[in-house]
Protein backbone atom coordinates (compact mmCIF):
# COMPACT_ATOMS: atom_id res chain seq x y z
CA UNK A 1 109.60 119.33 185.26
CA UNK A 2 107.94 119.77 188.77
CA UNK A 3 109.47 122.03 191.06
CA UNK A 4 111.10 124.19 188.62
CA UNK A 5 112.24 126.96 190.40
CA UNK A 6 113.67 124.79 192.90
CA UNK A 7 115.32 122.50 190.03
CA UNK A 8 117.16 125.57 188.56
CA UNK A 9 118.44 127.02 191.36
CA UNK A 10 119.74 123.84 192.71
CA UNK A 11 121.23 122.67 189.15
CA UNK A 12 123.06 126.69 189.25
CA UNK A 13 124.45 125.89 192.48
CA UNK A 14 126.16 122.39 191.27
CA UNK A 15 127.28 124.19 187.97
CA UNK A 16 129.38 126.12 189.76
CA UNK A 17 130.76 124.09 192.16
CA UNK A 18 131.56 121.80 188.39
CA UNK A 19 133.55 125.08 187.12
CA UNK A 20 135.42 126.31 190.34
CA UNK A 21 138.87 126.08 189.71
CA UNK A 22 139.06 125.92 193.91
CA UNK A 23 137.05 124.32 196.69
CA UNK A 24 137.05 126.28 199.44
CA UNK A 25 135.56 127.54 202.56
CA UNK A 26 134.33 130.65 200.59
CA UNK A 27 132.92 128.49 197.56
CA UNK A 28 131.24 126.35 200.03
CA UNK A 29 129.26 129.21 202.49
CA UNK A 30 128.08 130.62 198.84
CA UNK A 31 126.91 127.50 197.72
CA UNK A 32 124.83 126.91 201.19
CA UNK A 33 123.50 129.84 201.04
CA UNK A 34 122.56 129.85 197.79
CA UNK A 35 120.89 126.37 198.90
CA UNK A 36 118.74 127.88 201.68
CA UNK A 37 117.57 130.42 199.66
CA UNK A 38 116.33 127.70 197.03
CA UNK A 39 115.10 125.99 199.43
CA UNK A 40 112.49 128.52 201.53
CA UNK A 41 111.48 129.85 198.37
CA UNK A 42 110.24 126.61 197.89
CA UNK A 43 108.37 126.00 201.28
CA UNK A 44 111.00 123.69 202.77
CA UNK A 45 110.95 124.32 206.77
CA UNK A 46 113.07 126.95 208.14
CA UNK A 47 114.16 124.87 210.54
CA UNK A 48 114.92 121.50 208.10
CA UNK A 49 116.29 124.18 205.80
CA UNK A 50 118.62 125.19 208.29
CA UNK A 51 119.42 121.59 210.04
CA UNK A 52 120.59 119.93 206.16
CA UNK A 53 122.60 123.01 205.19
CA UNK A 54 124.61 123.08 207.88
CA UNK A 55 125.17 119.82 207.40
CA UNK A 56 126.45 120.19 204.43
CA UNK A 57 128.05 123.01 205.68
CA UNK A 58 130.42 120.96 208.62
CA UNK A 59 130.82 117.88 206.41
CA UNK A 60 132.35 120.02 203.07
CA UNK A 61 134.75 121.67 205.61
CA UNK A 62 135.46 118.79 207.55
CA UNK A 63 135.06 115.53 205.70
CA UNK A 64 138.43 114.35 203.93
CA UNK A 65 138.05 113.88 200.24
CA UNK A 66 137.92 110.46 199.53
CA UNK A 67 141.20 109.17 197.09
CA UNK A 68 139.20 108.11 194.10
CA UNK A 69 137.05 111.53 193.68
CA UNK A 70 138.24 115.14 193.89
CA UNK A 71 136.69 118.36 195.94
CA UNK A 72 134.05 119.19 193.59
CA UNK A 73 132.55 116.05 193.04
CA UNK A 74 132.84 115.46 197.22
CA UNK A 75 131.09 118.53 197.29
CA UNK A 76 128.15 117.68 194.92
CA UNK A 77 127.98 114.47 196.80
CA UNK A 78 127.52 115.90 200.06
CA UNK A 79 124.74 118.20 199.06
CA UNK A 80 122.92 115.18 196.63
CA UNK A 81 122.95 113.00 199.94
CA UNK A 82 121.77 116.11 202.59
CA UNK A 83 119.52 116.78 200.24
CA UNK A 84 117.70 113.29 199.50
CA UNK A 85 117.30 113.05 203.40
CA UNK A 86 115.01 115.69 203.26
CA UNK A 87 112.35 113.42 200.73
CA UNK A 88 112.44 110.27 202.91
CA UNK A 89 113.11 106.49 201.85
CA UNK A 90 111.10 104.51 199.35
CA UNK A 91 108.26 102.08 200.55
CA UNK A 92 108.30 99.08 197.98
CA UNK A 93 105.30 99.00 196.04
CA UNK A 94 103.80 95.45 194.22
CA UNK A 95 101.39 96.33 191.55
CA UNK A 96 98.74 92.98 192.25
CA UNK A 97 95.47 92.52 192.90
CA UNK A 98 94.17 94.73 195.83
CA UNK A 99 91.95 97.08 197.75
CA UNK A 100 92.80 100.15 197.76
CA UNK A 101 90.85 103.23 200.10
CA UNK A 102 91.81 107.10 199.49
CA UNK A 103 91.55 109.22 202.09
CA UNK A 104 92.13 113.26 202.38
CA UNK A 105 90.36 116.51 202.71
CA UNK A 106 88.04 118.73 200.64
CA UNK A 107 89.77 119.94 197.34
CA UNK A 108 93.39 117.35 197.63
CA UNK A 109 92.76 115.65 194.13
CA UNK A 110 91.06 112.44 195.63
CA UNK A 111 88.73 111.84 192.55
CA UNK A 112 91.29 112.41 189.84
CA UNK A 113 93.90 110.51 191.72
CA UNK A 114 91.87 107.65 191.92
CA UNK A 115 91.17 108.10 188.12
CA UNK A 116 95.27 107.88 188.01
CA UNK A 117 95.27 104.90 189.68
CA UNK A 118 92.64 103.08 187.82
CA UNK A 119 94.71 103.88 184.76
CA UNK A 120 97.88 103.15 185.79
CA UNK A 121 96.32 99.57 187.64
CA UNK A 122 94.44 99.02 184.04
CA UNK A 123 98.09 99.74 181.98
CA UNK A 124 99.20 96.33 184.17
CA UNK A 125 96.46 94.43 182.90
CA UNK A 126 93.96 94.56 185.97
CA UNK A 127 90.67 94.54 186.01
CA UNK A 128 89.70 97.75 188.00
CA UNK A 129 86.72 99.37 190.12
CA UNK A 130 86.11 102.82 190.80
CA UNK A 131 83.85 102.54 193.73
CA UNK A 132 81.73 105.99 194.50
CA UNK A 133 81.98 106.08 198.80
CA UNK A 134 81.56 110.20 198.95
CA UNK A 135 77.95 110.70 199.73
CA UNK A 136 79.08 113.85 201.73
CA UNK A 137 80.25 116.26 198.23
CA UNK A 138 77.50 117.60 196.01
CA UNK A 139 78.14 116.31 192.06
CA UNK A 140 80.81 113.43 193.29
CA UNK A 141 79.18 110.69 192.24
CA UNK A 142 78.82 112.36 188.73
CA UNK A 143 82.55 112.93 188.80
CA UNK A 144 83.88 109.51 189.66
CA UNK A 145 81.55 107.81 186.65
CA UNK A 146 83.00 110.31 184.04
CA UNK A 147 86.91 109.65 185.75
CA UNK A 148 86.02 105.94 185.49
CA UNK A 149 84.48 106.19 182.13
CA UNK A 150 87.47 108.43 180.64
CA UNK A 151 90.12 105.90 181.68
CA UNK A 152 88.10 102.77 180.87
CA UNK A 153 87.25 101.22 184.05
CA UNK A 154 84.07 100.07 185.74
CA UNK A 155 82.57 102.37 188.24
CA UNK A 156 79.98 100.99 191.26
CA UNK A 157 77.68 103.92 193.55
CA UNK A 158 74.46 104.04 194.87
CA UNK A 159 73.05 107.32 193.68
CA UNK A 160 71.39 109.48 196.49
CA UNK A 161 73.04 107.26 199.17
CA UNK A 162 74.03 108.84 201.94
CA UNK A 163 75.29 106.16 204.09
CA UNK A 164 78.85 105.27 202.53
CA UNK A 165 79.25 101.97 204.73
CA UNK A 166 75.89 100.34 202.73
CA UNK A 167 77.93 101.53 199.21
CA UNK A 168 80.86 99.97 200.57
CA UNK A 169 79.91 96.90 202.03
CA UNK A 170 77.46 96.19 198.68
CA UNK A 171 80.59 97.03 196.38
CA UNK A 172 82.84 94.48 198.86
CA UNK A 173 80.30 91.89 197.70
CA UNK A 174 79.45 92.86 194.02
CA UNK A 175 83.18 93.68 193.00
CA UNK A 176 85.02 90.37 195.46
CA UNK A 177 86.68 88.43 192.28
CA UNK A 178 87.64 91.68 190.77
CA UNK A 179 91.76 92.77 190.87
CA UNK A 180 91.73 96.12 192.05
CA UNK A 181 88.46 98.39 193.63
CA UNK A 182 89.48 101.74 194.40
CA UNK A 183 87.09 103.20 196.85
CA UNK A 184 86.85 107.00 196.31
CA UNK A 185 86.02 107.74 200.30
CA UNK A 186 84.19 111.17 201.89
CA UNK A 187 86.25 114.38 202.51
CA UNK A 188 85.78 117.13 205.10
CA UNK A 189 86.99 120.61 204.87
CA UNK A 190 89.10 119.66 208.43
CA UNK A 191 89.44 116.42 210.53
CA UNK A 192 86.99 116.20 212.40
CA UNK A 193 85.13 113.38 214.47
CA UNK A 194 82.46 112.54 211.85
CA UNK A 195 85.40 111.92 209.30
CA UNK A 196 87.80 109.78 211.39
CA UNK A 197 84.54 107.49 212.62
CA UNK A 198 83.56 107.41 208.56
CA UNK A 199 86.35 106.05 207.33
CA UNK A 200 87.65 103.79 210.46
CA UNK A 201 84.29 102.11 209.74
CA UNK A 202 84.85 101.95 206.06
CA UNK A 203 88.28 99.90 207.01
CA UNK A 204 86.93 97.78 209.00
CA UNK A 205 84.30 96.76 206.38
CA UNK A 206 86.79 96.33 203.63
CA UNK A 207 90.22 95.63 205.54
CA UNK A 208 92.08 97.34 202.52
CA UNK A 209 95.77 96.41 201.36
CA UNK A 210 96.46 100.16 200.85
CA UNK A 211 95.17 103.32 202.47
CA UNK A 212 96.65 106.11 200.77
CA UNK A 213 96.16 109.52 201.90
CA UNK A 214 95.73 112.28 198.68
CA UNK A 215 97.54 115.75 199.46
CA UNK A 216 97.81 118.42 197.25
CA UNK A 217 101.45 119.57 197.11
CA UNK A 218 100.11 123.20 197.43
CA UNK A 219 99.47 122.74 200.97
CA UNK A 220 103.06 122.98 201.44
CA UNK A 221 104.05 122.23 205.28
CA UNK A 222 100.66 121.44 206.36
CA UNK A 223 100.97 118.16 204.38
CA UNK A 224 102.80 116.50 207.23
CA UNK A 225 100.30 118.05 210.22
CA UNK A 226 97.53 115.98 207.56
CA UNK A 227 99.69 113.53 206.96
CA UNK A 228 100.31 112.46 211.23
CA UNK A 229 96.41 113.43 211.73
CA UNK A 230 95.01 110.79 209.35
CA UNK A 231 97.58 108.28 210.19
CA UNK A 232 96.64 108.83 213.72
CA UNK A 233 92.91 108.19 212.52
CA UNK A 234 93.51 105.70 210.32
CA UNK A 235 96.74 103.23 209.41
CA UNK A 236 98.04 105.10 206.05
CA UNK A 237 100.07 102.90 204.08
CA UNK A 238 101.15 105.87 201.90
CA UNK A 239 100.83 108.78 200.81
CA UNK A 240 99.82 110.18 197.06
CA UNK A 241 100.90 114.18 196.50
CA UNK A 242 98.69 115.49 193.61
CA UNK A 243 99.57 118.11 191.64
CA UNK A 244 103.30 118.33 192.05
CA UNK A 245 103.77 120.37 188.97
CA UNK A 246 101.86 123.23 189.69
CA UNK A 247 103.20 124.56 192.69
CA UNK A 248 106.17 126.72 194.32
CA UNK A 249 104.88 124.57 197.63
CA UNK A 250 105.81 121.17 196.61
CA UNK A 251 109.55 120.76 198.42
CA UNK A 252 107.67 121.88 201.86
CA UNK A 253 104.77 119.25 200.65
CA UNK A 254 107.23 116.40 200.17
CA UNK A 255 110.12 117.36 202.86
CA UNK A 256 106.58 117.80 205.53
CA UNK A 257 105.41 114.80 205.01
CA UNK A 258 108.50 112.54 204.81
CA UNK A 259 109.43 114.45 208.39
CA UNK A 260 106.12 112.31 209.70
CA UNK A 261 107.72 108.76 208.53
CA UNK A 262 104.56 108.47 206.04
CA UNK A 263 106.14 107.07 203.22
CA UNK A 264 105.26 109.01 199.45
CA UNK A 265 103.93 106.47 197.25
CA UNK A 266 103.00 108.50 194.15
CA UNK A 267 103.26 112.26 192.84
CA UNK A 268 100.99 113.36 189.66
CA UNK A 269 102.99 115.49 187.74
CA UNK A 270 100.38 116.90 185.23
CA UNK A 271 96.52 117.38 184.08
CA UNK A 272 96.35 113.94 182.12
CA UNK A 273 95.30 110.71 183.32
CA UNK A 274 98.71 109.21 182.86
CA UNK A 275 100.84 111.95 184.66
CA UNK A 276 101.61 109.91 187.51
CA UNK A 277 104.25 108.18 188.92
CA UNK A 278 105.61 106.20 191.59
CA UNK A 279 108.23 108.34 193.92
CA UNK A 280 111.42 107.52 194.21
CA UNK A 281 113.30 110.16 196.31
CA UNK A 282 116.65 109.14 194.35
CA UNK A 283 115.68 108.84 191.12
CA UNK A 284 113.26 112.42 191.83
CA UNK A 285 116.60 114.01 192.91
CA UNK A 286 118.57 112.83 190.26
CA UNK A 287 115.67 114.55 187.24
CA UNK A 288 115.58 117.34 190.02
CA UNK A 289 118.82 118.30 189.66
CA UNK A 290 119.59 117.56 186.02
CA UNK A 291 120.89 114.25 186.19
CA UNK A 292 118.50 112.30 184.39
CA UNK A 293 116.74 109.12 185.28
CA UNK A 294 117.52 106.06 183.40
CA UNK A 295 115.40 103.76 184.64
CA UNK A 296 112.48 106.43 183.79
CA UNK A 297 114.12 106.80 180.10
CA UNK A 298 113.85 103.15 179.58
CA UNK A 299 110.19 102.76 180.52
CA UNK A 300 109.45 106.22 177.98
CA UNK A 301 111.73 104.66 175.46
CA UNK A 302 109.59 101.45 176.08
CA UNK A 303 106.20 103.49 176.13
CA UNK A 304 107.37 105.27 173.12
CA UNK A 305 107.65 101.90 170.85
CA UNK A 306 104.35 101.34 172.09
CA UNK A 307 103.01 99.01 169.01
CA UNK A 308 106.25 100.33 166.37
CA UNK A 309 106.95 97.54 164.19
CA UNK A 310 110.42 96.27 165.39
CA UNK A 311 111.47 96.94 162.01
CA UNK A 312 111.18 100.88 162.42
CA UNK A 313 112.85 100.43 165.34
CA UNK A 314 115.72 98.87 163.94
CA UNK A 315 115.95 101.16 160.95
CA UNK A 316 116.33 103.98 163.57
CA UNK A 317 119.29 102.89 165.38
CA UNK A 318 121.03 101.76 162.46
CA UNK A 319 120.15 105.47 160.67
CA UNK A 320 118.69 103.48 157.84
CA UNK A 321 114.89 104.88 157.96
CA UNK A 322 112.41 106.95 156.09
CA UNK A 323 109.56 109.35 156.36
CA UNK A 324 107.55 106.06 156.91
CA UNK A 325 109.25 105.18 160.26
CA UNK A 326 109.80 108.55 161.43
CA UNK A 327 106.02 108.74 161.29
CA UNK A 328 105.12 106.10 163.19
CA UNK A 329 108.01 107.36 165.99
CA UNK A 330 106.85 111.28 165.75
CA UNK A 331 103.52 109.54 166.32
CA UNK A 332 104.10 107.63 169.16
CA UNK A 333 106.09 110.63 170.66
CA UNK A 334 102.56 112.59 170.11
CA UNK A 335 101.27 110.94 173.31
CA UNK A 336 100.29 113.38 175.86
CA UNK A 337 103.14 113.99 178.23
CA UNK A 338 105.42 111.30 176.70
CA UNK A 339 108.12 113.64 175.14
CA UNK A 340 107.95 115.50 178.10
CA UNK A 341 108.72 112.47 180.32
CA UNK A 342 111.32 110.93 177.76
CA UNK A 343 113.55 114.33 177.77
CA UNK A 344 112.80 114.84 181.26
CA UNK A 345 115.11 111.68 182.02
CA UNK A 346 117.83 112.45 180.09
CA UNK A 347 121.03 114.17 182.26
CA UNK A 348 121.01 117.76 180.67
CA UNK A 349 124.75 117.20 180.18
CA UNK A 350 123.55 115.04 177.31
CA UNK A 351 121.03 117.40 175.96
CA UNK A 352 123.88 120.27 175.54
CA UNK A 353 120.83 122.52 177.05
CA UNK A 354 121.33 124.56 180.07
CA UNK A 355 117.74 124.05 181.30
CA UNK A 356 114.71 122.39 179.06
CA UNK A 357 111.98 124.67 179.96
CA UNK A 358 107.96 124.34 179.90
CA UNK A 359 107.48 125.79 176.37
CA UNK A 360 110.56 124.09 174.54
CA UNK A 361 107.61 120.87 175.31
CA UNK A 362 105.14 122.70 174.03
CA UNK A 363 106.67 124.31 170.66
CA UNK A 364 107.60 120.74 170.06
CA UNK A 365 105.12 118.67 170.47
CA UNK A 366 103.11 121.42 168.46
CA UNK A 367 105.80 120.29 165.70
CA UNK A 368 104.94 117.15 165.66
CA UNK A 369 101.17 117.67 165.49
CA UNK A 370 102.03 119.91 162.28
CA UNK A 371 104.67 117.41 160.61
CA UNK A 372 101.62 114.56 161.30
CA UNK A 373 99.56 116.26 158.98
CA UNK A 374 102.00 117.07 156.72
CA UNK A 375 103.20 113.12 156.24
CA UNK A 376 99.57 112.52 155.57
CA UNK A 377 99.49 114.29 152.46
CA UNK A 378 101.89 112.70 151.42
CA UNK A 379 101.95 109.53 148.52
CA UNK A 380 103.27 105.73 149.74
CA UNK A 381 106.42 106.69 147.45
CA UNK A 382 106.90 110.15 148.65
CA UNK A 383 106.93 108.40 152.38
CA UNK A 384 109.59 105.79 151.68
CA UNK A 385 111.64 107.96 149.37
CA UNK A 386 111.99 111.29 150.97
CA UNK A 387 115.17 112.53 148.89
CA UNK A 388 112.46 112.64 145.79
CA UNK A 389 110.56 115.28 147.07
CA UNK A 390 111.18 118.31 145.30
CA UNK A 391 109.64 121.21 143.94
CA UNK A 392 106.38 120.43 142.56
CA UNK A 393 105.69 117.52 145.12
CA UNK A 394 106.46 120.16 147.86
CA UNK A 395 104.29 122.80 146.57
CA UNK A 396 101.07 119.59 146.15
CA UNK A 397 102.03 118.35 149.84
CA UNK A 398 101.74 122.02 151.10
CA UNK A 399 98.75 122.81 149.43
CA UNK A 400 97.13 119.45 151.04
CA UNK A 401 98.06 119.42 154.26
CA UNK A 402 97.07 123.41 154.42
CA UNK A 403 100.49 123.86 155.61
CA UNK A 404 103.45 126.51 153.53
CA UNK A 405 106.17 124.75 151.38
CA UNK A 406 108.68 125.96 154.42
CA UNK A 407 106.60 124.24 156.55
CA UNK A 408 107.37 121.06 154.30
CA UNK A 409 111.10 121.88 154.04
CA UNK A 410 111.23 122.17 157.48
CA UNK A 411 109.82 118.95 157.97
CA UNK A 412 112.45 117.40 155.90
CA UNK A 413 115.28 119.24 157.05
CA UNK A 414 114.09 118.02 160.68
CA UNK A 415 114.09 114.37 159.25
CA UNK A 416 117.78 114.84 157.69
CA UNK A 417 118.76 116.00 160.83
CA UNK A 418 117.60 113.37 163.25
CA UNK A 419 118.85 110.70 160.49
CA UNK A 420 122.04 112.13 161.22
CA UNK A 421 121.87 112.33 164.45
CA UNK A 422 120.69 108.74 164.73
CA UNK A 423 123.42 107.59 162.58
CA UNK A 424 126.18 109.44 164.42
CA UNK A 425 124.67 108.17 167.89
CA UNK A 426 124.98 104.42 166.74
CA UNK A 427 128.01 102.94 168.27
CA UNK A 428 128.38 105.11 170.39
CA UNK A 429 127.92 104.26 174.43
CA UNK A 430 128.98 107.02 176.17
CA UNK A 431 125.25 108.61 176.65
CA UNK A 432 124.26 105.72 177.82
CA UNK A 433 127.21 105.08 179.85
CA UNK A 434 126.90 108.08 180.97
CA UNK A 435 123.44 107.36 182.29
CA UNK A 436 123.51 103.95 183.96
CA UNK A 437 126.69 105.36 185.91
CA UNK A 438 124.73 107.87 187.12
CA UNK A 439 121.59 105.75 187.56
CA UNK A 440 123.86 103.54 190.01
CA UNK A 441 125.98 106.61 191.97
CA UNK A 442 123.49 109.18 191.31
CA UNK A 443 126.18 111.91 190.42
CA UNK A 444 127.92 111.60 186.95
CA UNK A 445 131.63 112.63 187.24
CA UNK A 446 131.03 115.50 184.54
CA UNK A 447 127.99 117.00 185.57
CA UNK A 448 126.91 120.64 184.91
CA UNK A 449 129.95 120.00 182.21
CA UNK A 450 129.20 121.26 178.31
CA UNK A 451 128.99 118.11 176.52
């Protein structure tokens, strides 16, 4: 989860508002203080820090409590809508055919955000161009082919050009029935002239549908004094913060530059290719602060059938399935990032965990690389009968897989117990209740509530 420190102070703070037995002025100056602290540890603006806790502040003490909630749900609902102010409103984004020109300093993430792009352009069935415009960066050309190479799209440079227009204006030509080029433009280690007349002239060669400016989130507050000097350059159409997931920085990143009225198109959120998505400040808050994100859940869920048989699918929710489905889901799950994403959605009320830390991830997908193996040592029969594998059929699978025989009963006691699970889950609506009333409010009733 990005922002983590941020996340679990935040998620503390709403906890206890959930198990005060009174709302009061005392509660309330805790909690907002509590809430500034979180927030200038990470990097928010003293002065926005300030300006949206007192806010919430005079509208706790003052604001009547609506008749259909009670104080500590008005309370969480003050702070959940104080606090989205601070990340800006959503810019609608259609994924079609288009140009698309990144722009940014030395060292933002412009060449592996374009690589994010290409891939999450080529997912929607595009036909995609990396286009190599940085003549100004020693080894950049190199890096864009292997980018466009790693994520399967087509890459267009001039090696040992040094005039990007000619690149550009031969790629506008070359590339003109393709979907989507992605021109990978020139950095600087400031603004300065030579950069705003480079890529003013590169616009008004290509007239590009987006011009997203790349800003890595460890910049903090100087993403918005970026952020106002390229758009001042150059029209941005958005803005793309890289490397949200690594960083105390990232609130003063995002709160900076939504104070500018650029609009955030996309955060990455990790080292892969596919760890990117698009930003949407209510949704964001809502896995922020423990909520979940169901429209996020759905498209992991979706991800995670990936090419399942529907049958295994269907075996699952009705509980009726065997080692050979649960390998093709553990399997599936085994993408990189994807279990991350898919528990990252759920509303930790659901998960009956406090907080779902970096290297609960990690020990499990580690799991599932281990149980892989294991499953492929075993026989067709041992895979569609699991309750027949006992003692000596334990002992071969162990000894094939170059795993222990606890290793192999742990495997099937983790299969009994997500049968189980499965089976008790079907029927029952109140997770997913749960989440889609939350999806629509953005504040379950019983948050921060043991399940």
């Amino acid at each position: 989860m990005v922002l983590d420190s941020l996340a679990k102070s935040l998620r503390d703070s709403l906890r206890r508002i959930n198990r005060s037995s009174l709302v009061d002025d005392r509660l309330v100056e805790e909690v907002v203080k509590e809430m500034q602290r979180a927030l200038l540890l990470s990097d928010v603006d003293v002065a926005l820090t300030l300006e949206i806790t007192n806010r919430v502040e005079r509208r706790a003490k003052d604001e009547p409590v609506p008749t259909n909630s009670n104080p500590r749900n008005h309370l969480i609902r003050i702070i959940y809508e104080e606090l989205l102010r601070i990340l800006g409103k959503p810019r609608e984004f259609h994924v079609k055919p288009a140009t698309l020109m990144l722009v940014g300093l030395y060292g933002q993430g412009k060449t592996t955000s374009a690589g994010k792009l290409a891939k999450f352009y080529l997912k929607h069935g595009y036909k995609v161009v990396l286009v190599a415009a940085d003549t100004q960066r020693l080894g950049a050309y190199e890096q864009l082919e292997q980018v466009a190479s790693s994520v399967g799209a087509s890459f267009f440079g001039i090696y040992g050009e040094k005039d990007s227009r000619k690149i550009v204006r031969e790629a506008k030509e070359r590339y003109k029935d393709w979907d989507v080029r992605i021109i990978d433009t020139s950095g600087r280690n400031a603004i300065d002239s030579s950069l705003t007349q480079e890529i003013s002239d590169i616009y008004s060669i290509l007239n590009p549908d987006e011009v997203i400016l790349i800003l890595d989130a460890s910049i903090g507050q100087q993403a918005g004094k970026q952020a106002a000097a390229f758009n001042d350059a150059v029209k941005i159409t958005g803005v793309f913060i890289s490397k949200l997931d690594g960083t105390a920085k990232g609130g003063g990143a995002l709160s900076a530059v939504a104070s500018t009225g650029a609009p955030i198109l996309f955060i990455g959120t990790g080292e892969h290719m596919e760890d990117m998505e698009y930003f949407n400040p209510a949704r964001f808050l809502s896995r922020l602060l423990g909520m979940g994100d169901f429209e996020t859940l759905m498209a992991a869920a979706k991800e995670l059938q990936g090419e399942m048989d529907e049958g295994a699918m269907e075996k699952m929710v009705a509980g009726k399935f065997t080692l050979k489905e649960m390998y093709e889901v553990w399997d599936q799950m085994n993408k990189p990032g994807l279990f991350k994403k898919f528990f990252d959605s759920i509303p930790l009320a659901a998960t009956g965990k406090k907080e779902i830390d970096n290297q609960f991830f990690e020990d499990s997908e580690n799991k599932l690389r281990k149980y892989k193996i294991i499953m492929d040592s075993m026989t067709y029969y041992e895979m569609e009968n699991p309750d027949e594998i006992k003692g000596s059929r334990i002992e071969r699978i162990a000894n094939g897989s170059g795993y222990s025989t606890s290793d192999v009963k742990e495997l099937l006691k983790d299969y009994r117990r997500v049968k189980d699970m499965v089976k008790n889950i079907r029927g029952n609506r109140k997770i997913l209740s749960l989440m889609k009333k939350q999806f629509k409010s953005g504040l379950p009733e019983n948050f921060g509530e043991s399940p």
